[in-house]
Protein backbone atom coordinates (compact mmCIF):
# COMPACT_ATOMS: atom_id res chain seq x y z
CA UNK A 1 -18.10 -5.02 13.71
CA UNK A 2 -14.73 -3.17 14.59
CA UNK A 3 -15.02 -1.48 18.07
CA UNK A 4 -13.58 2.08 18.35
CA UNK A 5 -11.80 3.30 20.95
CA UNK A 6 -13.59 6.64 20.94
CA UNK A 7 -17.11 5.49 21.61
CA UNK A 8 -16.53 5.35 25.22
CA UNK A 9 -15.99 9.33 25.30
CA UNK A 10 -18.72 9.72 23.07
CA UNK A 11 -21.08 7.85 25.57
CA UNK A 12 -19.34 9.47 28.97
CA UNK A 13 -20.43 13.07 26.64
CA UNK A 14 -23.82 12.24 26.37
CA UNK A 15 -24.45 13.40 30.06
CA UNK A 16 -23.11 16.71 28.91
CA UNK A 17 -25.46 19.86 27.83
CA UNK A 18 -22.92 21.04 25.05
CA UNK A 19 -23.34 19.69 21.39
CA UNK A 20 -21.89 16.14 21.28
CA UNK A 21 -19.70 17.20 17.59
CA UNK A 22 -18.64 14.26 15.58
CA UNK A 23 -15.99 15.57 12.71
CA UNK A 24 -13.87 12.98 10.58
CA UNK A 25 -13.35 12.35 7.14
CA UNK A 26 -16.31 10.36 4.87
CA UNK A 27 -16.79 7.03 5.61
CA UNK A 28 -14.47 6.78 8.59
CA UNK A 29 -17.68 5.28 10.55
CA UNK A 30 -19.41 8.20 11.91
CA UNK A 31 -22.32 7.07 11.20
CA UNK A 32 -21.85 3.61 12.87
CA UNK A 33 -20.65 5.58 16.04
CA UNK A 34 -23.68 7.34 16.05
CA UNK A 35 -26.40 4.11 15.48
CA UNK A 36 -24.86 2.30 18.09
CA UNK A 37 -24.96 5.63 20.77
CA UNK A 38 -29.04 5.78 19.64
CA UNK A 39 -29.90 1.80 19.97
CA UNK A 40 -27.80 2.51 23.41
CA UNK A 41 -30.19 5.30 24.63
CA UNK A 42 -33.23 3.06 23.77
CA UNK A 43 -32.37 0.22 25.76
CA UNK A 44 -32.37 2.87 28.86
CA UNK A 45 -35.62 3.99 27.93
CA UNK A 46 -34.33 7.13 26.53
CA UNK A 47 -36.44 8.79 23.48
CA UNK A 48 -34.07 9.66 20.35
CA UNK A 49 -34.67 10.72 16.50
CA UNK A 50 -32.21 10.44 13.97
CA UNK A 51 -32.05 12.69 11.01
CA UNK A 52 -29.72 12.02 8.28
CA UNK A 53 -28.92 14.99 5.56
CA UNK A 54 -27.75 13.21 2.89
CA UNK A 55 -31.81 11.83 3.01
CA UNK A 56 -33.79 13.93 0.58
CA UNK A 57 -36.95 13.52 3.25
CA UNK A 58 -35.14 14.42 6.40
CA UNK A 59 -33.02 17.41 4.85
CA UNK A 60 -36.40 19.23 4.72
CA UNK A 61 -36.84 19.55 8.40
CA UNK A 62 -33.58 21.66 8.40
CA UNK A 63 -35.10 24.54 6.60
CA UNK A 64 -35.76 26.37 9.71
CA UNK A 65 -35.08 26.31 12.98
CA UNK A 66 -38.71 25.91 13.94
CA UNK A 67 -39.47 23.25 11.39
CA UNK A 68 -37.07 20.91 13.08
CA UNK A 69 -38.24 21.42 16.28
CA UNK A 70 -41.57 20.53 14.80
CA UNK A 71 -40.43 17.79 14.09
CA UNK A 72 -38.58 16.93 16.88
CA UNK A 73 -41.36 16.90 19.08
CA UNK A 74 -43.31 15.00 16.75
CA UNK A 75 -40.84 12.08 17.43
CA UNK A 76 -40.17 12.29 20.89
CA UNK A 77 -42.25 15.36 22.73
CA UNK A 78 -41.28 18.15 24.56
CA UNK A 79 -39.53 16.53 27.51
CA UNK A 80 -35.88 15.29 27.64
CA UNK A 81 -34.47 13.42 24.41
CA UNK A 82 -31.43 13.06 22.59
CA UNK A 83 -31.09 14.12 18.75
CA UNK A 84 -28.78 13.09 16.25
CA UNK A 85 -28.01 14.93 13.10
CA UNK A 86 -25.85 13.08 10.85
CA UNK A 87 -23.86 14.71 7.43
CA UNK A 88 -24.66 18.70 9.37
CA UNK A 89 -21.74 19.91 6.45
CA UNK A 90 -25.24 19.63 3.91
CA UNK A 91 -26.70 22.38 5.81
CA UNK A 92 -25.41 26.16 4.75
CA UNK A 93 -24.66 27.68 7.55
CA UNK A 94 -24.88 25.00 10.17
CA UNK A 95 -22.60 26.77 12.96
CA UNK A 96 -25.24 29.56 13.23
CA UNK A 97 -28.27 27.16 12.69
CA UNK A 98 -26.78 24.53 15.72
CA UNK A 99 -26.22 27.67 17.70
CA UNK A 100 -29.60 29.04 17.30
CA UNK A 101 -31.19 25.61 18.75
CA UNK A 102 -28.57 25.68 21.50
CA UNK A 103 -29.08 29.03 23.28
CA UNK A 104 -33.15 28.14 22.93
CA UNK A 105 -32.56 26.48 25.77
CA UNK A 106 -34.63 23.29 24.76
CA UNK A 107 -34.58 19.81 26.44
CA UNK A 108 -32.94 17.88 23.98
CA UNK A 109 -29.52 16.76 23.60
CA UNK A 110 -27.72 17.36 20.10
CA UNK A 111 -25.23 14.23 18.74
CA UNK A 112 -23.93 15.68 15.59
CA UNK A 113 -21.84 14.77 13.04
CA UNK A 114 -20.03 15.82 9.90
CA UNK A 115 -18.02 14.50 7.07
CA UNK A 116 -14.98 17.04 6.55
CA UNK A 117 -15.51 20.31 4.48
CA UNK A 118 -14.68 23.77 5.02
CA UNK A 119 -17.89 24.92 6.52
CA UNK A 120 -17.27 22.15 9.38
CA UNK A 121 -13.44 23.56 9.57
CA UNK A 122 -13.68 26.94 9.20
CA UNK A 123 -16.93 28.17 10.94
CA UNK A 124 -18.53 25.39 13.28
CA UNK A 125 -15.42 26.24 15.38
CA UNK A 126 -16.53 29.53 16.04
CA UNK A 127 -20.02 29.58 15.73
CA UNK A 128 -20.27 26.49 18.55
CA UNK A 129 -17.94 28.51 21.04
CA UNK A 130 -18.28 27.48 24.45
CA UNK A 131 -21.09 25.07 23.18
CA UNK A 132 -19.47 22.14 21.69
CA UNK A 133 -17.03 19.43 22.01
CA UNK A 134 -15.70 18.18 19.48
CA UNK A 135 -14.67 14.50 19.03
CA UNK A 136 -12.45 13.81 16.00
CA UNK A 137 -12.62 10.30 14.44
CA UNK A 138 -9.99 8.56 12.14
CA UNK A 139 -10.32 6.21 10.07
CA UNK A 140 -9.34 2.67 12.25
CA UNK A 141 -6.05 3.11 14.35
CA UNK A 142 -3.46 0.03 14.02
CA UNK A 143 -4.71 -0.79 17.87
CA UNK A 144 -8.16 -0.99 16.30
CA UNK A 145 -6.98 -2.87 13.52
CA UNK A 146 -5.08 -6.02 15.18
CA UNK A 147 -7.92 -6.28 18.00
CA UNK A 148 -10.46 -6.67 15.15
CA UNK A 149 -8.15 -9.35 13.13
CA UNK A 150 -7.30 -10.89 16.00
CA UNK A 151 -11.30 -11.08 17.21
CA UNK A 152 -10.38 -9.36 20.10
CA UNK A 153 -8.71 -11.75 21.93
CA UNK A 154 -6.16 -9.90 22.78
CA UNK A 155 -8.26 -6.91 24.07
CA UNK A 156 -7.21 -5.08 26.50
CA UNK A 157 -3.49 -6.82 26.12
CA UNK A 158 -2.38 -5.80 23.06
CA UNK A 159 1.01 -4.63 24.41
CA UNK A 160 2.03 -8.68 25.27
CA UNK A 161 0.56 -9.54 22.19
CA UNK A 162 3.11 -7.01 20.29
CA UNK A 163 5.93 -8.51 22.37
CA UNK A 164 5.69 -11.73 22.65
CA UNK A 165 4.18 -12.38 19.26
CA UNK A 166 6.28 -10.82 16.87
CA UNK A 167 5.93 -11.98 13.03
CA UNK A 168 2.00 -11.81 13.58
CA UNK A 169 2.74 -8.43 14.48
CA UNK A 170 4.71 -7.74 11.52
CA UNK A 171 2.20 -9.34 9.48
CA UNK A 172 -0.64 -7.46 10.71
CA UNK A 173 1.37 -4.14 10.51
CA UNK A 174 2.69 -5.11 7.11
CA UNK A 175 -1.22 -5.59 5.94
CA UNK A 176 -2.10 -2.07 7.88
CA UNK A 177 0.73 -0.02 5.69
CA UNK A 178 -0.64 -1.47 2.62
CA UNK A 179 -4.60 -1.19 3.02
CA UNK A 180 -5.36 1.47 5.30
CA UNK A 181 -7.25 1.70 8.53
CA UNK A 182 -10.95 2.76 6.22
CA UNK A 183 -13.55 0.75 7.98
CA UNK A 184 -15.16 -0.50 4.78
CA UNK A 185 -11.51 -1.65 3.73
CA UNK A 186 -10.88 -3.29 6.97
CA UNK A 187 -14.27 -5.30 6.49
CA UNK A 188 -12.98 -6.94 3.69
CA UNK A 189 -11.34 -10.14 3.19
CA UNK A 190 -9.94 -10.04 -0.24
CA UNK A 191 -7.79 -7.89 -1.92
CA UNK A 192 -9.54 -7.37 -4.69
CA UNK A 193 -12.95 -6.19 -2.70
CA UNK A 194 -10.44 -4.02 -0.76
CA UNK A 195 -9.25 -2.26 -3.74
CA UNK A 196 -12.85 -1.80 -4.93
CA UNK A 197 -14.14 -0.55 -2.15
CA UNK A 198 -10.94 2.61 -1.80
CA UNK A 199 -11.59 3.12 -5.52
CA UNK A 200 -15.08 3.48 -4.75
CA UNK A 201 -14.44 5.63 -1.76
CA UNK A 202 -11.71 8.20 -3.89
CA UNK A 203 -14.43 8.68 -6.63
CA UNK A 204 -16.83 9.67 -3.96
CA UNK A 205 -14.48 12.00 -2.47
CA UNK A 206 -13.53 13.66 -5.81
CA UNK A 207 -16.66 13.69 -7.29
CA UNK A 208 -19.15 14.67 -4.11
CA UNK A 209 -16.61 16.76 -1.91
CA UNK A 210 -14.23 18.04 -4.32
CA UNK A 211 -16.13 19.12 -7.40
CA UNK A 212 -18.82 20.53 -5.04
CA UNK A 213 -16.82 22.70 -2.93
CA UNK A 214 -14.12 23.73 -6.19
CA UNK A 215 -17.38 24.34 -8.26
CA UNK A 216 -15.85 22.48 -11.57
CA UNK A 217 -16.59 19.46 -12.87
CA UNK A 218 -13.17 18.35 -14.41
CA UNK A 219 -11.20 17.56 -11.54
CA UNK A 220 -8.20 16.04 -13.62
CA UNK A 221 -5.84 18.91 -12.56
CA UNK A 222 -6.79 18.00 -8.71
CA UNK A 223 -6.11 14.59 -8.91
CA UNK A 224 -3.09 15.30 -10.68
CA UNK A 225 -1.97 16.86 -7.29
CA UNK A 226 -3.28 14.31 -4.81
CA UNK A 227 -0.89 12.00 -7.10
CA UNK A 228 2.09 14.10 -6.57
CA UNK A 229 1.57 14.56 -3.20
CA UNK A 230 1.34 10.62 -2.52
CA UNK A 231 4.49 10.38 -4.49
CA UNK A 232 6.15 12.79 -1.66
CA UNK A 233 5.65 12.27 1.66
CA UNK A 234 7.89 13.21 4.06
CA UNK A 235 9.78 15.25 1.64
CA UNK A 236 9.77 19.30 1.08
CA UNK A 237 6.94 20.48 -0.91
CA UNK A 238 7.61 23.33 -3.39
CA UNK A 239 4.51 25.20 -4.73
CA UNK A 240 6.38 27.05 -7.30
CA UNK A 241 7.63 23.90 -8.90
CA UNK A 242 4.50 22.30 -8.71
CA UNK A 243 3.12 25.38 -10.17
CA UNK A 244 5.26 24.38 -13.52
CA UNK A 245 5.02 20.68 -13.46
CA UNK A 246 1.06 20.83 -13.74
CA UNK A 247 0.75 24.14 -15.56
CA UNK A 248 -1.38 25.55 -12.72
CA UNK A 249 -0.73 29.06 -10.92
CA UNK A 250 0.80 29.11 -7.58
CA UNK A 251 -2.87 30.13 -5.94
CA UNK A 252 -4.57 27.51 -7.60
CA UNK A 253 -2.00 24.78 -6.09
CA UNK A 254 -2.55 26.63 -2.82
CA UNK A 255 -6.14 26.46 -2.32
CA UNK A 256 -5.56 22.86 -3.57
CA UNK A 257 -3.32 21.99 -1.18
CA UNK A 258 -5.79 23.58 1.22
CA UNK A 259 -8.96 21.99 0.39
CA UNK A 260 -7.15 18.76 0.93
CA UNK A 261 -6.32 19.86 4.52
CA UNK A 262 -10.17 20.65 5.02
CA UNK A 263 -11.46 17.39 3.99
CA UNK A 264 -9.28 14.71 5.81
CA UNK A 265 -6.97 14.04 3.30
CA UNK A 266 -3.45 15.65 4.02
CA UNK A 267 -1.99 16.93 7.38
CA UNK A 268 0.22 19.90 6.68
CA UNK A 269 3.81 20.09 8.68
CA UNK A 270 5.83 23.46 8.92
CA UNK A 271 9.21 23.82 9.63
CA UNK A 272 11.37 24.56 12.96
CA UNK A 273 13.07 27.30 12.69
CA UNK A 274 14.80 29.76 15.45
CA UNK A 275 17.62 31.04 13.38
CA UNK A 276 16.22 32.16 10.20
CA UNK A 277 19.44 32.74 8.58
CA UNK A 278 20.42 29.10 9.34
CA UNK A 279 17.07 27.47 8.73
CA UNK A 280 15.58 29.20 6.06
CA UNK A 281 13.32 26.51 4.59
CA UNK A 282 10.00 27.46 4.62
CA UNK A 283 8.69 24.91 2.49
CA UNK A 284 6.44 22.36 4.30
CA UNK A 285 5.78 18.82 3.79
CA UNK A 286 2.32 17.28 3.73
CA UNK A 287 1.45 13.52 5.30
CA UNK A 288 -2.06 11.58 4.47
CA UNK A 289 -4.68 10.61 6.77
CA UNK A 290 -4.73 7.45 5.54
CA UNK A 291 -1.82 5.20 4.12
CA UNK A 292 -4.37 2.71 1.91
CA UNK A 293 -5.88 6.06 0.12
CA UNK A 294 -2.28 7.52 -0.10
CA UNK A 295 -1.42 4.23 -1.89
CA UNK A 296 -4.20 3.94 -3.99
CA UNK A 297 -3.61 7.03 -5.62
CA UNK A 298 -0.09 6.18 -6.44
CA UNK A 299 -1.39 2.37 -7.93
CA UNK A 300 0.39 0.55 -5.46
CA UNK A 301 -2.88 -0.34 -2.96
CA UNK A 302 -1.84 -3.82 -1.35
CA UNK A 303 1.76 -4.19 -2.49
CA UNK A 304 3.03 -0.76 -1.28
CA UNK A 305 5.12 -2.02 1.80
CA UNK A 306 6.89 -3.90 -1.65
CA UNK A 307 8.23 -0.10 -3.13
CA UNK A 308 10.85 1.20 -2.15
CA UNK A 309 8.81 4.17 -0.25
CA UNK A 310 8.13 1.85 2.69
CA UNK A 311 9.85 4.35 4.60
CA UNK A 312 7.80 6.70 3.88
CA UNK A 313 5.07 4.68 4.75
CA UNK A 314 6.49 4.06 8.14
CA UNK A 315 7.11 7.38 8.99
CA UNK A 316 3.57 9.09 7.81
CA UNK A 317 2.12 5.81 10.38
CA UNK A 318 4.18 7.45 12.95
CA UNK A 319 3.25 11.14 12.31
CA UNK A 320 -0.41 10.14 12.30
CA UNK A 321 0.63 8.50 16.29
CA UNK A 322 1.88 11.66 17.16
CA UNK A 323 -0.38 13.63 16.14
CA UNK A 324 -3.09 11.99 17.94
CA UNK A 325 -1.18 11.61 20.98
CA UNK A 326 -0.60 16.13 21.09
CA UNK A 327 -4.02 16.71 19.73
CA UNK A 328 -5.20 17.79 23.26
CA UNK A 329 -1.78 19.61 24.47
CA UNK A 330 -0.11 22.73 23.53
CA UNK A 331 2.75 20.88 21.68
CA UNK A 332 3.38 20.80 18.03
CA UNK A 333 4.80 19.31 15.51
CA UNK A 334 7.33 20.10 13.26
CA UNK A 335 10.22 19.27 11.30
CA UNK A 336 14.27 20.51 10.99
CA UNK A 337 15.97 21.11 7.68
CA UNK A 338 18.79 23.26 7.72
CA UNK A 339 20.88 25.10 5.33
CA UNK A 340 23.80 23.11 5.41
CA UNK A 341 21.47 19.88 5.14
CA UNK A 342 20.89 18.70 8.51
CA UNK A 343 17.24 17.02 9.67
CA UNK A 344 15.59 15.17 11.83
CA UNK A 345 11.75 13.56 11.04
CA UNK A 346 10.01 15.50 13.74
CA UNK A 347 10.58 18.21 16.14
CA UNK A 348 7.78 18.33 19.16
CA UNK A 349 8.14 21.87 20.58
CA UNK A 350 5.76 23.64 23.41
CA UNK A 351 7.13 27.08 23.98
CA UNK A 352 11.16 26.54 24.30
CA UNK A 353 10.80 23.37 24.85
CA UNK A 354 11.89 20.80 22.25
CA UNK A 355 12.42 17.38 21.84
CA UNK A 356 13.42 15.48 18.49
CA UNK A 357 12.45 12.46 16.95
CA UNK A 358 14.10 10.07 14.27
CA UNK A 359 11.89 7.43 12.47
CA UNK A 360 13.72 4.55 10.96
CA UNK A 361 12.71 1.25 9.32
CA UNK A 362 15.05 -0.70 10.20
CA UNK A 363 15.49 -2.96 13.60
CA UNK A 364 18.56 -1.29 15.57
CA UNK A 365 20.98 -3.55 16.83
CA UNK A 366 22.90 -0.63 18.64
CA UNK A 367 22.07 2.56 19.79
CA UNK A 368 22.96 4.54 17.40
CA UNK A 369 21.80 8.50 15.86
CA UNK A 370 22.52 10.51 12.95
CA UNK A 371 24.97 13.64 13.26
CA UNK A 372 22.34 15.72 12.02
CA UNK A 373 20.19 14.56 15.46
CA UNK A 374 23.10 14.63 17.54
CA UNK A 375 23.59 18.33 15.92
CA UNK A 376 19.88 19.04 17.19
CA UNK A 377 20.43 17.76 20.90
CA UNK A 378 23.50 20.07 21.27
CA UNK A 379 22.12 22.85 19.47
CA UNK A 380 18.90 23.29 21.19
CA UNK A 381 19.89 21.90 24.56
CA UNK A 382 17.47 19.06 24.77
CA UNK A 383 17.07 17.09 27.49
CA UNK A 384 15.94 13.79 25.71
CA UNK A 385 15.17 12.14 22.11
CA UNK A 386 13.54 9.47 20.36
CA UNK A 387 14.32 7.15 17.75
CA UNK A 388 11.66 5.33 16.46
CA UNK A 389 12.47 1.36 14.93
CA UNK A 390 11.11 -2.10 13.96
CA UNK A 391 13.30 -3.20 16.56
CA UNK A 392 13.67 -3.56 20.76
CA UNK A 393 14.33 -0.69 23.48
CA UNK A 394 17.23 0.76 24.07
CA UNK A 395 18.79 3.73 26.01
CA UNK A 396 21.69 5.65 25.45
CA UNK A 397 23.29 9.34 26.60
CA UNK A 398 24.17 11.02 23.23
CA UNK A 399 25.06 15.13 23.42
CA UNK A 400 24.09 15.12 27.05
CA UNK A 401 20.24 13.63 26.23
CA UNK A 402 18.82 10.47 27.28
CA UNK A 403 18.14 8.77 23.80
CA UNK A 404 15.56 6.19 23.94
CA UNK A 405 15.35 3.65 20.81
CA UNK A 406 11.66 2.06 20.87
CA UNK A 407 9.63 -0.36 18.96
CA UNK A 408 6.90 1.98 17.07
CA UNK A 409 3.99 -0.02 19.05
CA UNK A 410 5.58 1.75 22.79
CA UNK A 411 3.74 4.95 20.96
CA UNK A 412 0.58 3.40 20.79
CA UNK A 413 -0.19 2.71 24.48
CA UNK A 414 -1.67 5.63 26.26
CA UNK A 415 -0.10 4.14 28.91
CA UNK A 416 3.16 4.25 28.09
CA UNK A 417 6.36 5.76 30.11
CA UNK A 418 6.56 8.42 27.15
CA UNK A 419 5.91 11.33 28.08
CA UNK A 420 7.40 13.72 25.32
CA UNK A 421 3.98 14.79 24.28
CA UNK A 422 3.60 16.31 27.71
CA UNK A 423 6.94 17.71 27.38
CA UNK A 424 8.02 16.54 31.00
């Protein structure tokens, strides 16, 4: 079984009166998370019920409030118990239902989770105000990843284990890039059961998420999209030209675009831009939750770190790092094009506060930057920037900044002396 990280702040919620929320894309091991917080509760003595609604015979205890109470105390009584919900995006309306059940004041505890969809985006958010927390779960993270394959011997040192043992690191990272952090995926030993468990998992999503919330049943024109979006990351995305290339209208390819946002497949990225005149790119670019579904859709599951877009690869791995490491501060992510063709991969910015950051796979012998990023530390008057390599740490003063050059796995520790995420 892989361990996640995030079961320990599911189990610290559980003493909480607030709705313990589960969100995360299908199959990411919600589920899993959730069986292993019940058989938890049980060995204390605690009384639990588990109600799955994606099961024909428990989705008809959701249709009323009262009826699942009913039930409810069927299972465990009318003292103190906990009550898990799994798949709550199956129930219409399930912000107001949850809410109902909340203010009632009862003695139960609510564990809920839910696969991504727009309900769970759009309205759980502010139906659950003040009465949830929600917990997001990825698929498995790279630090997940090498404690599993290396049957966590390494637990709790994976940071020596990085430095000291480097080609089993590149290995391991190498295997990541190509296959994806999906649990199922990571389960499997061969490549071939790895490639027929992601094709197994994209069907589902197109056929159960996608045709259900779109309403159609020919999804060809969708997929076309997902395709052309794997082909791109990290590069500007322009709707109009998509528009002609698929022989869709420019609304359709938006509420495309944004139904992949909604269900855990693509992370939108907008621009930075103080000087409109100067940086007048609005476009944005779009990275994927996960690299081994991103490379399935393109055909090149298992050999991708092979293709020449390994360094695209590389730098959606390190937007996904980022992203997790903000998701609880008021800093964002963006990234620079200008006019006269300067960039840099990713701008973090809180207020007027800004620091940039280069991604390059490559190992650095010296410490060196781009013009376009030295452009950025003069122009914005930052006081420090990253670059982002296969290689070892460096430092170096460039346009009055401290530069440091780190090995991508310094981002993983939550640990670590970075503290651009904080903005410090």
């Amino acid at each position: 079984m892989i361990k996640r990280y995030l079961f320990q702040s599911l189990q610290n919620h559980l003493e909480k009166k607030e709705i313990t929320f589960i969100a995360g894309p299908r199959q990411a091991g919600k589920t899993t998370l959730m069986m292993l917080l019940k058989e938890q509760l049980e060995k204390q003595g605690k009384k639990t019920v588990f109600l799955n609604l994606d099961i024909e015979s428990d989705r008809q205890f959701f249709i009323s409030q009262g009826q699942l109470i009913r039930k409810i105390a069927l299972e465990i009584g009318d003292k103190e118990g906990y009550v898990f919900m799994d798949e709550i995006q199956r129930k219409e309306d399930a912000g107001v239902f949850l809410k109902g059940l909340y203010d009632m004041n009862l003695p139960y505890k609510f564990i809920v989770s839910g696969s991504g969809s727009v309900e769970l985006k759009e309205h759980i958010h502010e139906s659950l105000a003040g009465r949830k927390r929600m917990f997001e779960l990825t698929t498995v993270t790279f630090m997940e990843f090498v404690d599993f394959k290396t049957d966590y011997k390494y637990e709790g040192k994976l940071f020596e284990f990085f430095a000291l043992e480097k080609e089993r690191t590149r290995g391991l990272f190498e295997e990541y890039l190509n296959f994806g952090g999906y649990p199922r995926v990571v389960l499997e030993e061969t490549r071939e059961e790895k490639r027929k468990v992601i094709a197994e998992l994209y069907q589902s999503y197109v056929e159960r998420d996608i045709a259900y919330l779109l309403g159609v049943q020919k999804t060809e024109d969708f997929t076309a999209l997902v395709k052309i979006m794997a082909s791109q990351i990290g590069s500007l995305v322009n709707i109009s030209e998509l528009s002609g290339t698929l022989g869709l209208s420019v609304a359709t390819i938006k509420n495309y675009l944004w139904y992949m946002q909604k269900t855990y497949l693509l992370e939108k990225v907008t621009p930075f831009f103080r000087n409109v005149r100067k940086e007048i790119t609005k476009s944005p670019m779009y990275y994927f939750y996960d690299l081994g579904m991103r490379n399935y859709t393109l055909g090149t599951f298992g050999n991708a770190v092979l293709t020449g877009e390994v360094g695209h690869l590389f730098e959606n791995f390190i937007f996904n790092i980022l992203k997790e490491k903000i998701k609880d501060t008021a800093s964002q992510i963006h990234f620079w094009r200008t006019k006269d063709k300067g960039e840099v991969d990713f701008i973090l910015s809180s207020g007027l506060k800004v620091i940039p950051i280069e991604v390059k796979y490559s190992q650095l012998k010296n410490p060196e930057t781009t013009r376009s990023f030295q452009s950025f530390l003069s122009k914005y008057s930052s006081p420090k920037g990253y670059i982002i390599h296969l290689g070892t740490k460096m430092v170096d003063k460039i346009a009055g900044a401290t530069v440091y050059f780190l090995p991508y796995y310094e981002l993983l520790s939550p640990s670590s002396s970075l503290d651009f995420f904080t903005m410090a």
